[in-house]
C-alpha atoms as a PDB file:
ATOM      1  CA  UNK A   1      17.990   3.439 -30.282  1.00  0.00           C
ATOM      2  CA  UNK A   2      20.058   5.019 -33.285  1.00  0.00           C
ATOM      3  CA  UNK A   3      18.203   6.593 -35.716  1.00  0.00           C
ATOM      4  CA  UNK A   4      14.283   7.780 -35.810  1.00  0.00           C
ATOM      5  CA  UNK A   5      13.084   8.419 -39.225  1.00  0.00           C
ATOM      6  CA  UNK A   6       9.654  10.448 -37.525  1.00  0.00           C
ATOM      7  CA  UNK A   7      11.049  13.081 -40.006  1.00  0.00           C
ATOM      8  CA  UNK A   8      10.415  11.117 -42.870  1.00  0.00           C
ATOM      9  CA  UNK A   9       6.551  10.004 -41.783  1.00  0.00           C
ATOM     10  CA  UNK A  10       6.437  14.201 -41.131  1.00  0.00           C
ATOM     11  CA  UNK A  11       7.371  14.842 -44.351  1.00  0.00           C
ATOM     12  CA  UNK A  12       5.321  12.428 -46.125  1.00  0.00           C
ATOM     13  CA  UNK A  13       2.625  13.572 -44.082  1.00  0.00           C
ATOM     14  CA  UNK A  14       3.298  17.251 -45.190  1.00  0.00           C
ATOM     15  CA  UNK A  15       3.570  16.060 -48.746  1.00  0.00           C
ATOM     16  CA  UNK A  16       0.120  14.421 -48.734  1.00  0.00           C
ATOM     17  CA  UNK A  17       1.944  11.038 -49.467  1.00  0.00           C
ATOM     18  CA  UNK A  18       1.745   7.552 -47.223  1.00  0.00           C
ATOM     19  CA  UNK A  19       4.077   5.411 -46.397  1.00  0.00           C
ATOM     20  CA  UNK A  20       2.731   2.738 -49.650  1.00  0.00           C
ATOM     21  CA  UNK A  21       2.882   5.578 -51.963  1.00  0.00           C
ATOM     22  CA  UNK A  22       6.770   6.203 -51.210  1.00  0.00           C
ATOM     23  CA  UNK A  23       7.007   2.785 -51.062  1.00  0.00           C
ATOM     24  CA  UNK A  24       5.387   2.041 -54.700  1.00  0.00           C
ATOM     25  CA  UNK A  25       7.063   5.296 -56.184  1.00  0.00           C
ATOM     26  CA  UNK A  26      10.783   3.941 -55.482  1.00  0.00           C
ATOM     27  CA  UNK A  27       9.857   0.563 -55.364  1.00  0.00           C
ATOM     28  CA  UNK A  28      11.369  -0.167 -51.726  1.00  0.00           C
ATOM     29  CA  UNK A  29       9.973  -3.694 -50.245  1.00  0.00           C
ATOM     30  CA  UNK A  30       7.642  -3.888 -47.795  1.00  0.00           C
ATOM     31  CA  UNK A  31       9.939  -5.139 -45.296  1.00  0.00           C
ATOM     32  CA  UNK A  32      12.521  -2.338 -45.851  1.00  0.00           C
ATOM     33  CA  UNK A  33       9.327   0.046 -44.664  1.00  0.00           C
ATOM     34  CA  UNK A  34       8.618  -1.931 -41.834  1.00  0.00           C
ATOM     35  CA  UNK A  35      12.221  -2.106 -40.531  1.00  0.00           C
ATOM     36  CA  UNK A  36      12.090   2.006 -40.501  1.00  0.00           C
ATOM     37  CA  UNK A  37       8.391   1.877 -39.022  1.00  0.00           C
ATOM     38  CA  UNK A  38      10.621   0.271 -36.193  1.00  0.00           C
ATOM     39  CA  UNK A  39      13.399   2.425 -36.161  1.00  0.00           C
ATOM     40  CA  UNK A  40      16.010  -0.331 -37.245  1.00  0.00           C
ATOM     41  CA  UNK A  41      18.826   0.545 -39.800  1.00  0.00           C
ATOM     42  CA  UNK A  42      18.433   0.440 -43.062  1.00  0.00           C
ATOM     43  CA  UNK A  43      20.910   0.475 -46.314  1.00  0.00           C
ATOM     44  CA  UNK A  44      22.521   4.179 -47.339  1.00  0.00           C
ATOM     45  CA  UNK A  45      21.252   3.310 -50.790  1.00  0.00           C
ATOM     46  CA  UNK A  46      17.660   3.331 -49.304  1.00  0.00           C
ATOM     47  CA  UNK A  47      18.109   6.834 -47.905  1.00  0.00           C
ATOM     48  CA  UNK A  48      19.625   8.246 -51.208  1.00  0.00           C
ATOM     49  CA  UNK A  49      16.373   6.860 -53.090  1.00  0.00           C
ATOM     50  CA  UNK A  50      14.544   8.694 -50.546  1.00  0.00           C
ATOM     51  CA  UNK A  51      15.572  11.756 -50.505  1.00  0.00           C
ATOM     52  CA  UNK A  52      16.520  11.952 -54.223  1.00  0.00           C
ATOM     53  CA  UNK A  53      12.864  11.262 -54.875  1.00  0.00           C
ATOM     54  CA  UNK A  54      11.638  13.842 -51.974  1.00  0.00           C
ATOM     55  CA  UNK A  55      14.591  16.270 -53.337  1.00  0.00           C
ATOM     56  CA  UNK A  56      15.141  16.563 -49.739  1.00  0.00           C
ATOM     57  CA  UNK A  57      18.654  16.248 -47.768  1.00  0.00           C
ATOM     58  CA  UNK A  58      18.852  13.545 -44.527  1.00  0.00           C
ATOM     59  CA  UNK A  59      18.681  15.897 -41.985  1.00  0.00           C
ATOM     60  CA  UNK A  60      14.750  15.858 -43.306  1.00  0.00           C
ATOM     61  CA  UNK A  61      14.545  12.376 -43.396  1.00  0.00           C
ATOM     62  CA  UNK A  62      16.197  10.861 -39.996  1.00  0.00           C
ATOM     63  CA  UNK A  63      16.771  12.184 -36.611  1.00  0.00           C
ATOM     64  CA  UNK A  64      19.559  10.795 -34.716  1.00  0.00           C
ATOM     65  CA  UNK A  65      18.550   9.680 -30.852  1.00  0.00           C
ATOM     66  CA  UNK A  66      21.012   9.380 -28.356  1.00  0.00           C
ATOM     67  CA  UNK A  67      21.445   6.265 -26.998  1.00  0.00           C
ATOM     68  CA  UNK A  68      20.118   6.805 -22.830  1.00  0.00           C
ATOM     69  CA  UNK A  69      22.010   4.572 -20.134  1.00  0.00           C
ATOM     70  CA  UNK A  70      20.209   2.919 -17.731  1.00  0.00           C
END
């Protein structure tokens, strides 16, 4: 898997915010939202919008999962 960024949707949670409203405040696309609903990568720029705008560091943002063998 990667990355999870359940941190993130925590925090936004926590914050009383939604995943539009972060969306609309930093003007991400919606397709840059969906690809972290999913867990897929996104750019580092992305995750310095974020957490300059949540004044927040990425440890609060995304989790790293190890990746399991079958």
């Amino acid at each position: 898997m990667g990355f999870s960024y359940n941190p993130l949707w925590k925090l936004l949670i926590d914050r009383g915010m939604n995943k539009q409203d972060l969306r609309e405040a930093i003007g991400l696309s919606p397709s840059t939202i969906a690809k972290m609903s999913k867990g897929n990568y996104v750019a580092m720029e992305v995750l310095d919008k974020i957490c300059n705008y949540l004044d927040c560091s990425l440890n609060d943002i995304v989790q790293h999962v190890l990746d399991q063998e079958e």
